[in-house]
C-alpha atoms as a PDB file:
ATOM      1  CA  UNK A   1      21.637  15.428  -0.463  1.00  0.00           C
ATOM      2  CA  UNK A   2      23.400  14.311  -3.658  1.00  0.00           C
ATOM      3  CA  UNK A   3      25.563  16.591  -6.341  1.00  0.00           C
ATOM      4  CA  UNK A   4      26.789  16.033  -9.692  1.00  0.00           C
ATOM      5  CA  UNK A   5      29.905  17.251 -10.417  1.00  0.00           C
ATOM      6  CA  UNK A   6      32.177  17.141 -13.551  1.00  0.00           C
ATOM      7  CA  UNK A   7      36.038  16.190 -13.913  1.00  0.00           C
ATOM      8  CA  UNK A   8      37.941  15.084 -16.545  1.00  0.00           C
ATOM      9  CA  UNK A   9      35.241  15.311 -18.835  1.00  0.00           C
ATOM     10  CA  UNK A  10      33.317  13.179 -16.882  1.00  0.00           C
ATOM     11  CA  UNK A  11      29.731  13.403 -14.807  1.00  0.00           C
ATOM     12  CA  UNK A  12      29.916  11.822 -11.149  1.00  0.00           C
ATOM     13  CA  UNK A  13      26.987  11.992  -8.845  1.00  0.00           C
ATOM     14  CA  UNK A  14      28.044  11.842  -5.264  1.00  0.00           C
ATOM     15  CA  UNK A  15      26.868  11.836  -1.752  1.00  0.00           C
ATOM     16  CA  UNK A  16      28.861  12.637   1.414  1.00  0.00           C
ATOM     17  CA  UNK A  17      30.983   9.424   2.175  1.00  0.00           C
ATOM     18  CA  UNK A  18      30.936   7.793  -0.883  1.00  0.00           C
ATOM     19  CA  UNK A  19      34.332   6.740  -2.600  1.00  0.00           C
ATOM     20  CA  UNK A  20      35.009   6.886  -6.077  1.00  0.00           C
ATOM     21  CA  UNK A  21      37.798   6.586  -8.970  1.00  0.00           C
ATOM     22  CA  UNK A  22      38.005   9.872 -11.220  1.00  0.00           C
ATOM     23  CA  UNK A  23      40.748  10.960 -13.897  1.00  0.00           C
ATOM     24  CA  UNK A  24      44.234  11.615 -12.249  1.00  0.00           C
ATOM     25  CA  UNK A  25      44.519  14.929  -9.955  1.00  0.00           C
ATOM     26  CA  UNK A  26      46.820  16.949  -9.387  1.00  0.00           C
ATOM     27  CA  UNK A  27      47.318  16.174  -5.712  1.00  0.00           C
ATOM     28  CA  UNK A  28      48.881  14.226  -3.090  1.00  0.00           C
ATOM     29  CA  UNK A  29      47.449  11.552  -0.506  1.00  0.00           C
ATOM     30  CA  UNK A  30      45.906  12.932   2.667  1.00  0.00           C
ATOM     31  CA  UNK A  31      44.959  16.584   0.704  1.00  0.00           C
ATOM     32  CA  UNK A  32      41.545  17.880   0.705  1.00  0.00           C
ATOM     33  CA  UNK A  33      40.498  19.270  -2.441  1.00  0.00           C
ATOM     34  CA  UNK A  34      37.578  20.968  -3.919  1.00  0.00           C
ATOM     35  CA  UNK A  35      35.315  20.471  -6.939  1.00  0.00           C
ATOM     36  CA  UNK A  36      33.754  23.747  -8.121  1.00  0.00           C
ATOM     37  CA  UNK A  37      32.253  22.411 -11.406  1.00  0.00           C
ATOM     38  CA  UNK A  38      29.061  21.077 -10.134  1.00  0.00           C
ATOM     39  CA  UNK A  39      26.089  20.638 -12.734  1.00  0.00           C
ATOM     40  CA  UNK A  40      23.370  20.136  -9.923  1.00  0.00           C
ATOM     41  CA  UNK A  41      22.330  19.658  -6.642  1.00  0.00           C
ATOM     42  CA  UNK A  42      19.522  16.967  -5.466  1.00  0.00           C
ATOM     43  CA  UNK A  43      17.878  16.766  -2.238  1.00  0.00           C
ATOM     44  CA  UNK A  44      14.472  18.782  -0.813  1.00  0.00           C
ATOM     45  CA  UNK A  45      14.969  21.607  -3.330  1.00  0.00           C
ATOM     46  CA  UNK A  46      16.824  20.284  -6.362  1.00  0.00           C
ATOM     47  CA  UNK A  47      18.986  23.255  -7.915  1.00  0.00           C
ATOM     48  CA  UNK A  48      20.298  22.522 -11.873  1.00  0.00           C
ATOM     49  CA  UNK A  49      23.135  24.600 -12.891  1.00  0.00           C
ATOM     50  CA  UNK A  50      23.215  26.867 -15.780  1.00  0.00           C
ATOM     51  CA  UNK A  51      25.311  25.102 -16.868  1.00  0.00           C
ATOM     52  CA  UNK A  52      27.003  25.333 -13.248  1.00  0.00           C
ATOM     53  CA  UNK A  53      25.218  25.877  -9.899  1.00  0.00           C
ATOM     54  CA  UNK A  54      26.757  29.512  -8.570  1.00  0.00           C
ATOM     55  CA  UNK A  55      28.339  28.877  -5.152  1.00  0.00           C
ATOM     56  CA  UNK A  56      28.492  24.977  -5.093  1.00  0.00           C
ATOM     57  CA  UNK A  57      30.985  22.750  -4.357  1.00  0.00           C
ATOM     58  CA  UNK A  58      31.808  19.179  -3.480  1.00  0.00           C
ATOM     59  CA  UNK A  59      34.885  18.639  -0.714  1.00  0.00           C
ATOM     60  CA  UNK A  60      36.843  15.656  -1.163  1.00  0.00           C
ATOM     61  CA  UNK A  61      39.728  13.869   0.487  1.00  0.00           C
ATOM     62  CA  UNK A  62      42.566  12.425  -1.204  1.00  0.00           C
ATOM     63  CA  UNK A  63      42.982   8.125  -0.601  1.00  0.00           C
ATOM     64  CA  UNK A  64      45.359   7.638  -3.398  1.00  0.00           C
ATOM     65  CA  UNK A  65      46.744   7.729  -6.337  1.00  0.00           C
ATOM     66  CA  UNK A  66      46.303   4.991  -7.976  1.00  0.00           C
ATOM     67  CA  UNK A  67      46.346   2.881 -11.682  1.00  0.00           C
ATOM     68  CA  UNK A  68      43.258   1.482 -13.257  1.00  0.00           C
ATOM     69  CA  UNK A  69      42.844  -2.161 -15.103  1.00  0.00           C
ATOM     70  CA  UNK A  70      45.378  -3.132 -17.478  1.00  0.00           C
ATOM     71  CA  UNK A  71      43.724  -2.385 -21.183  1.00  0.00           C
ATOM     72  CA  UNK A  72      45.043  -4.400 -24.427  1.00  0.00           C
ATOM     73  CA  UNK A  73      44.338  -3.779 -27.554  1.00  0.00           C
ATOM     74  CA  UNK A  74      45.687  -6.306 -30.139  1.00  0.00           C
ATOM     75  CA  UNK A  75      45.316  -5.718 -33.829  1.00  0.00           C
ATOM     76  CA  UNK A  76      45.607  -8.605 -36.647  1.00  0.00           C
ATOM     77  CA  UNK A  77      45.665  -7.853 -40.173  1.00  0.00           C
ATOM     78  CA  UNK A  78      45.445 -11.309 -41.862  1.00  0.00           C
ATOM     79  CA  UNK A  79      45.039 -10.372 -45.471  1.00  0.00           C
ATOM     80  CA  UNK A  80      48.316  -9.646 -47.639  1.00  0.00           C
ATOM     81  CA  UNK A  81      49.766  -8.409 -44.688  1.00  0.00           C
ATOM     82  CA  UNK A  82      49.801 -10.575 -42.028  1.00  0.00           C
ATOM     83  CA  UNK A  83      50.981  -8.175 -39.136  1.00  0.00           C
ATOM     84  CA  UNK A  84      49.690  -7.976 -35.991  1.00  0.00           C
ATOM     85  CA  UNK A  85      50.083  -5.075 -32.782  1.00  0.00           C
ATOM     86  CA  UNK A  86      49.425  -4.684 -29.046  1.00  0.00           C
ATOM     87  CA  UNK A  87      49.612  -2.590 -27.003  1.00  0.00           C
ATOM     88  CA  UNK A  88      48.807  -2.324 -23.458  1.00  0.00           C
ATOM     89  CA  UNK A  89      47.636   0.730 -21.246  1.00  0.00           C
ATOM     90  CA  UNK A  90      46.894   1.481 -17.672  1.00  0.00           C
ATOM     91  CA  UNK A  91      44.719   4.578 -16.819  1.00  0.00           C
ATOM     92  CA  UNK A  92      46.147   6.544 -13.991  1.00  0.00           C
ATOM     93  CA  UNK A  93      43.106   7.467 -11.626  1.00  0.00           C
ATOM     94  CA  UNK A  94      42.907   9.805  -8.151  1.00  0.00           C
ATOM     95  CA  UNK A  95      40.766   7.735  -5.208  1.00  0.00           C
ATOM     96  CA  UNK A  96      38.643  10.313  -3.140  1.00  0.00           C
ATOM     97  CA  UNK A  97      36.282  10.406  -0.590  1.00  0.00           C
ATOM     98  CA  UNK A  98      33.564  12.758  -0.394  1.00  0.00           C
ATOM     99  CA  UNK A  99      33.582  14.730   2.960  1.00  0.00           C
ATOM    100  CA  UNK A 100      31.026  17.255   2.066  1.00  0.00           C
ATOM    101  CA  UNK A 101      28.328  18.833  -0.287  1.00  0.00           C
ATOM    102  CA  UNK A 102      28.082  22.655  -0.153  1.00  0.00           C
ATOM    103  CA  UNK A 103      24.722  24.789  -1.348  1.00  0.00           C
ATOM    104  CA  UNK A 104      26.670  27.937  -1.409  1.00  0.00           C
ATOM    105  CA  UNK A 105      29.773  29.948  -0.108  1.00  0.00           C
ATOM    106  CA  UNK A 106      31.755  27.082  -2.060  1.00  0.00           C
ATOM    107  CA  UNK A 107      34.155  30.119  -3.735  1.00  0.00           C
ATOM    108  CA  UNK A 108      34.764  31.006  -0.894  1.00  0.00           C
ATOM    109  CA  UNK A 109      36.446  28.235   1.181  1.00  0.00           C
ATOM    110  CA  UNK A 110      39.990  28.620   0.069  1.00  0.00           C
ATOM    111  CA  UNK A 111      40.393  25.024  -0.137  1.00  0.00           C
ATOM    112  CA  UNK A 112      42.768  23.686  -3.351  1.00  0.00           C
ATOM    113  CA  UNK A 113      40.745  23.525  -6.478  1.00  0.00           C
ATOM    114  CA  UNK A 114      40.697  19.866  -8.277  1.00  0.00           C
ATOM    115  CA  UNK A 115      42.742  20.004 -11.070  1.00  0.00           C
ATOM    116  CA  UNK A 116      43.196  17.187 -13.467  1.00  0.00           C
ATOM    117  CA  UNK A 117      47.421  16.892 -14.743  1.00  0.00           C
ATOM    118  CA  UNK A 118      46.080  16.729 -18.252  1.00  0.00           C
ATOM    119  CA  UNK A 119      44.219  19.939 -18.315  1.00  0.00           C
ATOM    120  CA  UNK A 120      45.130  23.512 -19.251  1.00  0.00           C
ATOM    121  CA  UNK A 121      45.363  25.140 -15.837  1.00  0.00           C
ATOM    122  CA  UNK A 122      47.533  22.590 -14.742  1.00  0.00           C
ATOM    123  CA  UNK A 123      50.212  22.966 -17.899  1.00  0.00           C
ATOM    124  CA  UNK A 124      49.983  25.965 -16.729  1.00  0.00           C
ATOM    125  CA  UNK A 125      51.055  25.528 -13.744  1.00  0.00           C
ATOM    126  CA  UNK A 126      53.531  22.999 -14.285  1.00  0.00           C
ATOM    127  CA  UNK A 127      55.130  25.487 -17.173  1.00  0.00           C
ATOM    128  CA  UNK A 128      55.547  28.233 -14.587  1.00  0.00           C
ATOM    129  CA  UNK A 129      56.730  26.157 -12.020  1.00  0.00           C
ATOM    130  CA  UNK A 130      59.426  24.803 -14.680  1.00  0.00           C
ATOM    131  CA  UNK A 131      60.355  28.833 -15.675  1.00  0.00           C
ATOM    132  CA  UNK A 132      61.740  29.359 -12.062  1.00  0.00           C
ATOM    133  CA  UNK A 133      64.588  27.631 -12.176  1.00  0.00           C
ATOM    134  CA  UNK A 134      65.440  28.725 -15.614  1.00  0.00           C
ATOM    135  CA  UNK A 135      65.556  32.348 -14.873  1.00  0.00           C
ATOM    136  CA  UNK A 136      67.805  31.537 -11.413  1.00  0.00           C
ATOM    137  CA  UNK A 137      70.175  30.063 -13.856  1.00  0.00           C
ATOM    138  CA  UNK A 138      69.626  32.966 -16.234  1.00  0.00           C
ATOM    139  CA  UNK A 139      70.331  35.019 -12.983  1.00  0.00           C
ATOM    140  CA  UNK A 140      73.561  33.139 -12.262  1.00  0.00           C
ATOM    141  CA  UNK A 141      76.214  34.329 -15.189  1.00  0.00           C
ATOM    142  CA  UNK A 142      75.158  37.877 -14.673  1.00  0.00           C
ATOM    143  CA  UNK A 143      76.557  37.476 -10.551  1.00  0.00           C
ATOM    144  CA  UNK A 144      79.780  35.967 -12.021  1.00  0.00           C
ATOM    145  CA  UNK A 145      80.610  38.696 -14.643  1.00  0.00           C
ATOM    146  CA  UNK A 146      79.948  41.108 -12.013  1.00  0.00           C
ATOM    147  CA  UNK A 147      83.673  41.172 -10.957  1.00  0.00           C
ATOM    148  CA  UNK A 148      85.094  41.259 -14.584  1.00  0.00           C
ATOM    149  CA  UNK A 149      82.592  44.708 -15.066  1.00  0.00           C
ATOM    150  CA  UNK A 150      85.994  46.727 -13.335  1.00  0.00           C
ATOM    151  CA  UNK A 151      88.635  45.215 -15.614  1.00  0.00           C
ATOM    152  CA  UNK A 152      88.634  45.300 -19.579  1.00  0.00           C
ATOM    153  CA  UNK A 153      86.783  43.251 -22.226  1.00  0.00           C
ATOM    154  CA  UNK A 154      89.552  40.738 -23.226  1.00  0.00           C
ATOM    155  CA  UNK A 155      87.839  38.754 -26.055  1.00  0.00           C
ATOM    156  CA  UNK A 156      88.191  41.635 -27.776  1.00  0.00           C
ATOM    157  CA  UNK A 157      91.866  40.095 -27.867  1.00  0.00           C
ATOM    158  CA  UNK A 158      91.829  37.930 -31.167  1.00  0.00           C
ATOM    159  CA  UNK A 159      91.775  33.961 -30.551  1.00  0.00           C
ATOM    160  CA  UNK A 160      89.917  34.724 -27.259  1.00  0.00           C
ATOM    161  CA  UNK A 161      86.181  33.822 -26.784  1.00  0.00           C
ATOM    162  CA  UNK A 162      84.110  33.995 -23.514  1.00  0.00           C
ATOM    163  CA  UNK A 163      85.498  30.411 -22.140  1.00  0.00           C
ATOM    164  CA  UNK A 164      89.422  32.049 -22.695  1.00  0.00           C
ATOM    165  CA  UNK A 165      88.170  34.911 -20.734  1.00  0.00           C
ATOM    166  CA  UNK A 166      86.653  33.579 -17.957  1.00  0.00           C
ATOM    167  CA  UNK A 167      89.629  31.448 -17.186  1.00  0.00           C
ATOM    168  CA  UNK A 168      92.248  34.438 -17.880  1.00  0.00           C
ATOM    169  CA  UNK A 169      89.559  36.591 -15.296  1.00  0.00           C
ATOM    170  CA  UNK A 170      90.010  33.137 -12.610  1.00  0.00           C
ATOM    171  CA  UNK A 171      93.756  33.303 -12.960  1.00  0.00           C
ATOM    172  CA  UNK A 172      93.863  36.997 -11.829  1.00  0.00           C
ATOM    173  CA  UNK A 173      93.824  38.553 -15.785  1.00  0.00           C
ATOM    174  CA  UNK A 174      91.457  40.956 -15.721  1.00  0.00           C
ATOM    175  CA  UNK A 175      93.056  44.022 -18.022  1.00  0.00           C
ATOM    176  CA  UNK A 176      94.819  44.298 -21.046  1.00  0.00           C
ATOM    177  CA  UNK A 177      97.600  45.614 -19.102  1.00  0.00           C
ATOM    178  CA  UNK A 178      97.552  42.166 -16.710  1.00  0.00           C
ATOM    179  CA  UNK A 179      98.003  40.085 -20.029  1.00  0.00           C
ATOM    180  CA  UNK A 180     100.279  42.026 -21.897  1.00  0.00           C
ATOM    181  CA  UNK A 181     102.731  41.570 -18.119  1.00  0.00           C
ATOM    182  CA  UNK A 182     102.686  37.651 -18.507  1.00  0.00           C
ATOM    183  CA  UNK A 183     105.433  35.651 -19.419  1.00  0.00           C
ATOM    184  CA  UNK A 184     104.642  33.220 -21.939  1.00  0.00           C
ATOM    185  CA  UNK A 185     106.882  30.626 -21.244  1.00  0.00           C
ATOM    186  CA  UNK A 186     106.527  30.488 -17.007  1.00  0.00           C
ATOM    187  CA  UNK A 187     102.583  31.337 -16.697  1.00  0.00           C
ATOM    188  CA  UNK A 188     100.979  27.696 -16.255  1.00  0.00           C
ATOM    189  CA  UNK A 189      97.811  28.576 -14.632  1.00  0.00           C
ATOM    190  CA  UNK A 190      96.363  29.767 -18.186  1.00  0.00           C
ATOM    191  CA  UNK A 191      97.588  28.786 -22.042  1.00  0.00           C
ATOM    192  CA  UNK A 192      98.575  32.063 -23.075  1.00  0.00           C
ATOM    193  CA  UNK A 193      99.694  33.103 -26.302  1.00  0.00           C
ATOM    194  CA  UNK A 194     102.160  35.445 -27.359  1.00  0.00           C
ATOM    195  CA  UNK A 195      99.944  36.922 -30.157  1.00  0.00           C
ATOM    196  CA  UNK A 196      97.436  37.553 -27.173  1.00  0.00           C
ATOM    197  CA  UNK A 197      99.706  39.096 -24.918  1.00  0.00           C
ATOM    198  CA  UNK A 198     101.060  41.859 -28.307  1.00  0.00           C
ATOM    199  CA  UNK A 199      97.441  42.333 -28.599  1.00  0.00           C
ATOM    200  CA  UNK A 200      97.308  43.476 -24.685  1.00  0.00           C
ATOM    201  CA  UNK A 201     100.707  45.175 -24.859  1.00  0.00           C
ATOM    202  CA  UNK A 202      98.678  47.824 -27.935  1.00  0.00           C
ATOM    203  CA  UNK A 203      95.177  47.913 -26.191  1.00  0.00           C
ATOM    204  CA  UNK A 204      96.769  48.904 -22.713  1.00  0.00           C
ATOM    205  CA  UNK A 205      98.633  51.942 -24.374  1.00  0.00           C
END
């Protein structure tokens, strides 16, 4: 029993055991993946998809990943200009083995679907797996303002921005009646100014 199955815009036909080079995959040595594109099925009673046979799928175990044949393409322009290129490139390619051929119940395995890097559903993937972190850190700030919530809003103190504030909220400021208390001139855990600490002294009140 053969199959023909289609990745990265490609047609393969393949038999259990065979080993063959496809487009890159999004998947890791020793994994067993699963093709669910598969145009048709040969053997006793051939089956040709519509344009995909419903049910089928080819199993496949992961070698390697591996690069192809370095390609160069060089590019002379004799005439008037006289300039010439190259440039090399090395196609990145996934080494399977074909374990086995299934007729039908293929949707059903729960085995990893083969996913080329290059394709949509694996941008996809990649961008959420990229929007986790970001909304930890987007998480983060929210934790640390949580103890300033019980004391007062200094940069509405003029000359004080967010960075002023967070240091004056580190070094125990957290109201307008804490600043307007400090002494200029003997406070060294924070530059304070004097204009900032009138501006406290008439907020507090």
């Amino acid at each position: 029993m053969f199959a023909v199955l289609k990745t990265g815009g490609k047609q393969y036909k393949v038999q259990s055991g065979d080993v063959l080079r496809v487009e890159r995959l999004a998947a890791d040595a020793g994994e067993t993946i699963q093709f669910n594109e598969i145009l048709m099925l040969g053997g006793d009673a051939p089956v040709v998809g519509a344009p995909m046979v419903d049910g089928a799928a080819v199993q496949a175990e992961v070698i390697d990943q591996i690069k192809g044949k370095k390609v160069i393409n060089f590019v002379k322009r004799r005439r008037k200009h006289s300039s010439k290129r190259t440039v090399g490139h090395r196609q990145k390619l996934t080494l399977l083995r074909i374990t086995d051929i299934l007729a039908s119940g293929g949707d059903k395995t729960g085995l990893k679907a083969a996913i080329g890097t290059g394709s949509v559903s694996g941008f996809a993937a990649k961008t959420a797996d990229e929007k986790k972190p970001a909304a930890k850190k987007a998480a983060a700030p929210k934790a640390a303002a949580a103890p300033a919530a019980a004391g007062d809003d200094l940069t509405q103190i003029t000359g004080v921005g967010p960075a002023a504030a967070k240091k004056l909220v580190a070094a125990g400021i957290n109201t307008f009646a804490d600043l307007a208390k400090v002494d200029v001139d003997s406070f060294d855990a924070v530059k304070v100014k004097p204009e900032w600490v009138a501006q406290a002294a008439d907020l507090s009140k």
